[in-house]
N, C-alpha and C. Protein backbone atom coordinates (compact mmCIF):
# COMPACT_ATOMS: atom_id res chain seq x y z
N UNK A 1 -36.34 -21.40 -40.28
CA UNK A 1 -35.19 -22.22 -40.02
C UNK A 1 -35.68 -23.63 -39.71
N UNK A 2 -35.30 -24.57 -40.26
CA UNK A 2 -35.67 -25.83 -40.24
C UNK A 2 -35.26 -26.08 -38.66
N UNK A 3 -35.46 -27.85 -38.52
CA UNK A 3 -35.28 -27.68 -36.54
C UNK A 3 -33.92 -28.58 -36.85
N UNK A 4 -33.43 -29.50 -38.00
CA UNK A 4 -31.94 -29.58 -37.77
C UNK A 4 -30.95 -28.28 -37.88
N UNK A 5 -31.35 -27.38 -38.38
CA UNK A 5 -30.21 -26.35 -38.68
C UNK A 5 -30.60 -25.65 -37.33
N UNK A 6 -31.58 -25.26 -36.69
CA UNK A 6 -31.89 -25.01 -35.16
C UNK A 6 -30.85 -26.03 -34.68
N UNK A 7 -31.14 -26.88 -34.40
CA UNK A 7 -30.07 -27.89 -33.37
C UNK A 7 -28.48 -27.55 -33.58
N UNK A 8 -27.98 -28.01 -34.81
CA UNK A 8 -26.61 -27.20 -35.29
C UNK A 8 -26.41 -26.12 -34.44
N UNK A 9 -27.21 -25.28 -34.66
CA UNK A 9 -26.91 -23.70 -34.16
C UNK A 9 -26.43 -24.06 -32.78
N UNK A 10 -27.63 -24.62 -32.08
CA UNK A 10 -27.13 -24.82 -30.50
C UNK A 10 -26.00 -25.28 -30.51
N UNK A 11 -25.98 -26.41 -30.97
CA UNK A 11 -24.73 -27.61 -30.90
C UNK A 11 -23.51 -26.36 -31.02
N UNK A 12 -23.46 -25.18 -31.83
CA UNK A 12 -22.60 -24.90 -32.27
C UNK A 12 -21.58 -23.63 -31.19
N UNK A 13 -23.57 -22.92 -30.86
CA UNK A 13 -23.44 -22.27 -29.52
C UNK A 13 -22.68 -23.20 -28.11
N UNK A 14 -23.15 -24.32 -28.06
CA UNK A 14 -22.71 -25.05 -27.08
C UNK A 14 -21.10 -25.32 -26.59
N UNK A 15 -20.81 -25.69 -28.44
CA UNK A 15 -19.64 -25.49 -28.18
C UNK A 15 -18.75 -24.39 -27.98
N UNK A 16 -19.12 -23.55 -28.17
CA UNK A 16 -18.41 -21.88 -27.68
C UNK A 16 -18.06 -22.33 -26.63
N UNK A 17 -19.38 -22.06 -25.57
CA UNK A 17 -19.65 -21.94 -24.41
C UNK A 17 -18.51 -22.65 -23.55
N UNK A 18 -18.64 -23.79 -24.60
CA UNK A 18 -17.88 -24.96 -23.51
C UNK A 18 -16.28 -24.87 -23.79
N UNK A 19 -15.60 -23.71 -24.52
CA UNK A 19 -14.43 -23.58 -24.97
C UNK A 19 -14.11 -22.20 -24.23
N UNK A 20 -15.13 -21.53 -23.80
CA UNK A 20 -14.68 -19.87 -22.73
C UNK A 20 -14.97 -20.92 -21.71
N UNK A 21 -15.82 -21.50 -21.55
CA UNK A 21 -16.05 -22.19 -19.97
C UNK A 21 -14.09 -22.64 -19.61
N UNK A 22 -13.82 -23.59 -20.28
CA UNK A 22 -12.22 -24.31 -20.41
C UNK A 22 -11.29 -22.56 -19.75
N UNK A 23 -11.67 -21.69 -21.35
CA UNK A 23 -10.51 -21.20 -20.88
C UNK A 23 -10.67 -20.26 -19.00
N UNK A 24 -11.93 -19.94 -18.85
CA UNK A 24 -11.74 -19.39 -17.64
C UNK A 24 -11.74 -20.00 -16.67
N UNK A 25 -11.96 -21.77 -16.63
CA UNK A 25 -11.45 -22.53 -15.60
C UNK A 25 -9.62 -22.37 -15.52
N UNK A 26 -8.72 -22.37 -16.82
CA UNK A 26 -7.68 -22.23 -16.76
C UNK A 26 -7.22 -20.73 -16.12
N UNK A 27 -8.04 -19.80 -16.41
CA UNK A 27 -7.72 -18.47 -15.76
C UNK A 27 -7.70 -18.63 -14.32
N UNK A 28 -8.73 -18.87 -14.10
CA UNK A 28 -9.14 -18.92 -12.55
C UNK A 28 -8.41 -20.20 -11.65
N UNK A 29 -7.54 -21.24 -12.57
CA UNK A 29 -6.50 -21.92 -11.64
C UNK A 29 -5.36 -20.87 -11.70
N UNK A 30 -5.29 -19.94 -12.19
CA UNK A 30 -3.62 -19.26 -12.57
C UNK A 30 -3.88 -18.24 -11.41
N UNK A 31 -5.11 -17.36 -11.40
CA UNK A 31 -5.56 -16.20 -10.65
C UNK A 31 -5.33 -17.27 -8.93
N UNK A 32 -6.21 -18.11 -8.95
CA UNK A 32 -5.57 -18.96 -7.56
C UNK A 32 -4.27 -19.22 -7.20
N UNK A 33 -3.73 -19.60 -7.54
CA UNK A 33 -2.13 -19.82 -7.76
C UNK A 33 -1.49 -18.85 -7.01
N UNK A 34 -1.79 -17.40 -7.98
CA UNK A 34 -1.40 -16.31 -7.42
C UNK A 34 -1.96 -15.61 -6.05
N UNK A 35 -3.45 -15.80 -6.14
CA UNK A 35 -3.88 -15.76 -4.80
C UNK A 35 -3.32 -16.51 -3.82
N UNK A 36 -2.68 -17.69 -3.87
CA UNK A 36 -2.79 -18.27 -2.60
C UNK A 36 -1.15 -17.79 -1.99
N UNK A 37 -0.13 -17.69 -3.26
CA UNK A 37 0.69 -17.02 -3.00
C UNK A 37 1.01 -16.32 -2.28
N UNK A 38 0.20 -15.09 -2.49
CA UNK A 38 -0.34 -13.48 -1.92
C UNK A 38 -0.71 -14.09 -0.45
N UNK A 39 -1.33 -14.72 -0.48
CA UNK A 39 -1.97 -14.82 0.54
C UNK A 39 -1.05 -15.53 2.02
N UNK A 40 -0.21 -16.48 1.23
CA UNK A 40 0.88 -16.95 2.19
C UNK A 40 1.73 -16.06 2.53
N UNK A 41 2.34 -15.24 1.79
CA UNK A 41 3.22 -13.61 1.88
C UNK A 41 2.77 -12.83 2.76
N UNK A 42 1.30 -12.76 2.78
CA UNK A 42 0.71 -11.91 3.83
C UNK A 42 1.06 -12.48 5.27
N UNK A 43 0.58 -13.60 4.99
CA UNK A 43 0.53 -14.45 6.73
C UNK A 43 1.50 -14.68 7.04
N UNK A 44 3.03 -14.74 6.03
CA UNK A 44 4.10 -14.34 6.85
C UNK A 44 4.73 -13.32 7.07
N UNK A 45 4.27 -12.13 6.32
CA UNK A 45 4.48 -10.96 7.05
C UNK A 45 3.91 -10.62 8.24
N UNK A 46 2.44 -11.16 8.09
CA UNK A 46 1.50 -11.10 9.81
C UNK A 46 2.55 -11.49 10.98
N UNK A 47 2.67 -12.98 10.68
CA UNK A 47 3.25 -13.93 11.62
C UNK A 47 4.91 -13.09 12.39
N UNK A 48 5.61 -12.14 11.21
CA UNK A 48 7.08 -11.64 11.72
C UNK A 48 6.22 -10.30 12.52
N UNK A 49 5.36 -10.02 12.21
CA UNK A 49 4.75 -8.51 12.91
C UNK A 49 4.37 -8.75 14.43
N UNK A 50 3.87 -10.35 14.58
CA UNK A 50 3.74 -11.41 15.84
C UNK A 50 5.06 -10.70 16.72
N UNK A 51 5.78 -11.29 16.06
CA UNK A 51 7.45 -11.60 16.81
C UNK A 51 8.21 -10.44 16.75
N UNK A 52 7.76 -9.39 16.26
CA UNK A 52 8.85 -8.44 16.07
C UNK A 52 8.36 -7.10 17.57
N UNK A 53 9.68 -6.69 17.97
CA UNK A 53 9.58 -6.22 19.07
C UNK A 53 10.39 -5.05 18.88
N UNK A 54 11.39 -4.78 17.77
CA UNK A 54 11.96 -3.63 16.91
C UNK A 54 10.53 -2.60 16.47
N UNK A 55 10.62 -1.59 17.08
CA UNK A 55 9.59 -0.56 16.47
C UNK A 55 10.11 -0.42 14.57
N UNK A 56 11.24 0.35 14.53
CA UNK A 56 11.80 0.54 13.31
C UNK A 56 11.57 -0.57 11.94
N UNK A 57 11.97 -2.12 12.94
CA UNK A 57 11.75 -3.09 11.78
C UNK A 57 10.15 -3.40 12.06
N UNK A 58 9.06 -2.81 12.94
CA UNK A 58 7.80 -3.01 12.60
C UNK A 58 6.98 -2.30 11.41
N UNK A 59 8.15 -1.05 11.44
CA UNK A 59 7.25 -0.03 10.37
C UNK A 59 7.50 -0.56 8.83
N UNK A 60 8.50 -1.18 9.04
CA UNK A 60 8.94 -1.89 7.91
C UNK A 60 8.22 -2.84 7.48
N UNK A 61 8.21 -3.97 8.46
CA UNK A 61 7.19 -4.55 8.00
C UNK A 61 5.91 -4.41 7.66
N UNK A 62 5.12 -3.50 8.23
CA UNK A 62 3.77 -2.86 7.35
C UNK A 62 4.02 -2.14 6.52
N UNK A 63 4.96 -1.44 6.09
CA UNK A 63 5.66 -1.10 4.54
C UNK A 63 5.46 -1.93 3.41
N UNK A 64 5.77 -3.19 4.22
CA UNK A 64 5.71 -4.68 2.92
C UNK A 64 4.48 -4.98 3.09
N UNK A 65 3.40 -5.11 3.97
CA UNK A 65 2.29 -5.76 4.03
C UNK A 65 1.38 -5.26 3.36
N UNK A 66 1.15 -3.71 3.18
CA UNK A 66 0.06 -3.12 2.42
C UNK A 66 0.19 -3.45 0.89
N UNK A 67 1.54 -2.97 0.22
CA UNK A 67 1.15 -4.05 -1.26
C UNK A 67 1.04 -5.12 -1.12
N UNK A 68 0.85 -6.35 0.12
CA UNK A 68 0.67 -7.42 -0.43
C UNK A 68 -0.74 -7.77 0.12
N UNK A 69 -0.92 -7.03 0.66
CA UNK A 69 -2.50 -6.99 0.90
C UNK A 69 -3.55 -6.43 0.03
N UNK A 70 -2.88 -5.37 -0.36
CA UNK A 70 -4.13 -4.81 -1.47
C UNK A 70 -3.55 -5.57 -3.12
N UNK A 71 -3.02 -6.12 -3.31
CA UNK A 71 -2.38 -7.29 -4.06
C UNK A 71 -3.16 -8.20 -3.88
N UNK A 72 -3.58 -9.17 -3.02
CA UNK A 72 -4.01 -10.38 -2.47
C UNK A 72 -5.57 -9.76 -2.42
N UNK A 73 -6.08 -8.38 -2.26
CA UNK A 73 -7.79 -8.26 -2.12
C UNK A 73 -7.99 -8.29 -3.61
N UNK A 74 -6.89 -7.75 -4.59
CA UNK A 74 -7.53 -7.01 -6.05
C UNK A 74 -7.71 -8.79 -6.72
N UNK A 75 -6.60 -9.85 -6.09
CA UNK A 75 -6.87 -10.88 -6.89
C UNK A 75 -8.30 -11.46 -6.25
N UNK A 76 -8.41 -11.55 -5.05
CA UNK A 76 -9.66 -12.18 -4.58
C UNK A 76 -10.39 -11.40 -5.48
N UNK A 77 -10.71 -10.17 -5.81
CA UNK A 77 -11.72 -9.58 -6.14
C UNK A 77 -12.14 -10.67 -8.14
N UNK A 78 -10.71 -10.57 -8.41
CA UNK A 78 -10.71 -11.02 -9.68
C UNK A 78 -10.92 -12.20 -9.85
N UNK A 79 -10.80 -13.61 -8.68
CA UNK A 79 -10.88 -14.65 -8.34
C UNK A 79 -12.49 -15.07 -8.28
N UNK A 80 -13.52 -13.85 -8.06
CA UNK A 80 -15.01 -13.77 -7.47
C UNK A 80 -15.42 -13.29 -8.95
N UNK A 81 -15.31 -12.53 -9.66
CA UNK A 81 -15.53 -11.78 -10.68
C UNK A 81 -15.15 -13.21 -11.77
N UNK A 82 -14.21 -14.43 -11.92
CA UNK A 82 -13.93 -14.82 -12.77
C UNK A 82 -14.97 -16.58 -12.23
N UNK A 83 -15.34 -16.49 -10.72
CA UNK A 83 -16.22 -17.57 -10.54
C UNK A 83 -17.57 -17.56 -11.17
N UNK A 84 -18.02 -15.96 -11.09
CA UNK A 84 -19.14 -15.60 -11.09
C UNK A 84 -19.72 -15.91 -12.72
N UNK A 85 -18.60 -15.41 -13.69
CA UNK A 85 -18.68 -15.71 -14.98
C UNK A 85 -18.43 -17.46 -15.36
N UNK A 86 -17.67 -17.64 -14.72
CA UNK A 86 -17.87 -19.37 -14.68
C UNK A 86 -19.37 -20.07 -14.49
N UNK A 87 -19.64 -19.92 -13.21
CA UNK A 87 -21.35 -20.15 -12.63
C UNK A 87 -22.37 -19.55 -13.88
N UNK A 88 -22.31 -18.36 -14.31
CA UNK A 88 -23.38 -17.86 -15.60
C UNK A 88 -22.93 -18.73 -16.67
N UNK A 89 -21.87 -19.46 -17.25
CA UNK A 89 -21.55 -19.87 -18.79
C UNK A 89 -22.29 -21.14 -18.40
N UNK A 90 -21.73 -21.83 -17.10
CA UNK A 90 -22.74 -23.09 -16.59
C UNK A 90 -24.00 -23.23 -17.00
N UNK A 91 -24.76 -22.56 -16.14
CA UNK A 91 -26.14 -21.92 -16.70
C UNK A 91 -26.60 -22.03 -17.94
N UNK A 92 -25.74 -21.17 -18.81
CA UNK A 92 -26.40 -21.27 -19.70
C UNK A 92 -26.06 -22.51 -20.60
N UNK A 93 -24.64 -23.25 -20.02
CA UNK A 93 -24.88 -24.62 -20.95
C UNK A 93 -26.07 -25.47 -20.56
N UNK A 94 -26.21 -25.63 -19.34
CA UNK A 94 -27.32 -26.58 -19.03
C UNK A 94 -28.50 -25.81 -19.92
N UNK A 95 -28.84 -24.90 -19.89
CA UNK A 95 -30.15 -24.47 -20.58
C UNK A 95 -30.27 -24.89 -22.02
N UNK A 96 -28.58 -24.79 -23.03
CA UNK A 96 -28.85 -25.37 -24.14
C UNK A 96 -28.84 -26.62 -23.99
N UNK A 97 -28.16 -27.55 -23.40
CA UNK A 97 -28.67 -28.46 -23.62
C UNK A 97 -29.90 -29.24 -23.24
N UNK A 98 -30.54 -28.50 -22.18
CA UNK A 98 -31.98 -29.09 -22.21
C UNK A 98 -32.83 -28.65 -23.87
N UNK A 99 -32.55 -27.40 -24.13
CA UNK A 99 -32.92 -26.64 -25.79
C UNK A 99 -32.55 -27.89 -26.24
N UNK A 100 -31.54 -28.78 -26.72
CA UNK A 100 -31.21 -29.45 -27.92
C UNK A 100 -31.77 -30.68 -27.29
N UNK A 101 -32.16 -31.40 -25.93
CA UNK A 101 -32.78 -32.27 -26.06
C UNK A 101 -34.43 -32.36 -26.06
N UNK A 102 -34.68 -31.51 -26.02
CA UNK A 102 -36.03 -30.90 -26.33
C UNK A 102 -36.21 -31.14 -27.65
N UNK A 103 -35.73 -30.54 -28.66
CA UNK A 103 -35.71 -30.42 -30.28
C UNK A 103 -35.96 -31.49 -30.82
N UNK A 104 -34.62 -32.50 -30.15
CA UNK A 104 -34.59 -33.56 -31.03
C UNK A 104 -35.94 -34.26 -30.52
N UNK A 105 -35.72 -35.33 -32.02
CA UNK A 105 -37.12 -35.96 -32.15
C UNK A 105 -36.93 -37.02 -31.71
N UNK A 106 -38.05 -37.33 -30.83
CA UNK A 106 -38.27 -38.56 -29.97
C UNK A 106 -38.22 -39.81 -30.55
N UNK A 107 -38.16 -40.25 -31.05
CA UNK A 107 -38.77 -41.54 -31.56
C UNK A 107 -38.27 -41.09 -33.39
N UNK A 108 -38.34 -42.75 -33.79
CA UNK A 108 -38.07 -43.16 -35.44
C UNK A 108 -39.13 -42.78 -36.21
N UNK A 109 -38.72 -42.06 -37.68
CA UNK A 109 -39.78 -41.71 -38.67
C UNK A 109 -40.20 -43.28 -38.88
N UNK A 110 -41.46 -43.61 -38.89
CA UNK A 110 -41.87 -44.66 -39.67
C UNK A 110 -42.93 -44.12 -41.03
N UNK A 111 -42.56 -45.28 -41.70
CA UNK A 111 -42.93 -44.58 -42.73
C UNK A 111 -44.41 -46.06 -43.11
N UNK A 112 -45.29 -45.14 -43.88
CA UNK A 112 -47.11 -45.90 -43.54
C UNK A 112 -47.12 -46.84 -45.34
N UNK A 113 -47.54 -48.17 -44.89
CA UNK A 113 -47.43 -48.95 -45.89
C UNK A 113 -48.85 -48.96 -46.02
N UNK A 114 -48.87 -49.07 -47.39
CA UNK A 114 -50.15 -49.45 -47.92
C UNK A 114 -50.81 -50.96 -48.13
C-alpha cells in the first residue's frame, strides 16, 4: 500500500470516528437530560418523605420512589457506560492523528538539477 493511500485510509478512519464520537456526544446530552430529570423526581419525592408525617401517605411515597430510583441508577449506569465509550473513541482519534502526522512528508520533493 503506497503511504498516500495509507493516509486516505486514516483520514477516512478518522472520519468515522469523529461522526460516532458526534453521535454519542448527542446520546449522552439526551441520556443527561433524562438523568437529571430522574434525579430531580427523586429529590422531590425525598424532600415530601422529609415532611410527611401520614404513615399511609409515607408508604406511598416509597411506592413512587423505588421506580424512580432504580430509573435514575439504570440511566447513571448508561450515562458511565456511554462516557466511557466517548473517552476510548477520543483516544483513539488522537492516536490517528498523531499516525497521519507522522506519515506525512516533512518537507518539499526537490527535484536535483544537473
Amino acid at each position: 500500500m503506497s503511504m498516500t493511500a495509507a493516509i486516505e485510509k486514516l483520514k477516512q478512519d478518522q472520519k468515522k470516528i469523529e461522526d460516532s464520537l458526534k453521535e454519542l456526544e448527542d446520546k449522552w446530552k439526551e441520556v443527561e437530560k433524562k438523568y437529571s430529570s430522574a434525579l430531580d423526581e427523586e429529590n422531590k419525592i425525598h424532600q415530601e418523605l422529609r415532611q410527611c408525617r401520614d404513615s399511609y401517605q409515607y408508604s406511598q411515597l416509597e411506592l413512587r420512589l423505588h421506580p424512580v430510583s432504580r430509573r435514575r441508577r439504570d440511566l447513571e449506569n448508561e450515562k458511565q457506560a456511554i462516557e466511557r465509550r466517548i473517552r476510548g473513541h477520543q483516544e483513539e482519534l488522537v492516536k490517528i492523528k498523531a499516525r497521519i502526522k507522522y506519515m506525512q512528508p516533512k518537507g518539499k520533493l526537490v527535484s536535483h538539477k544537473e
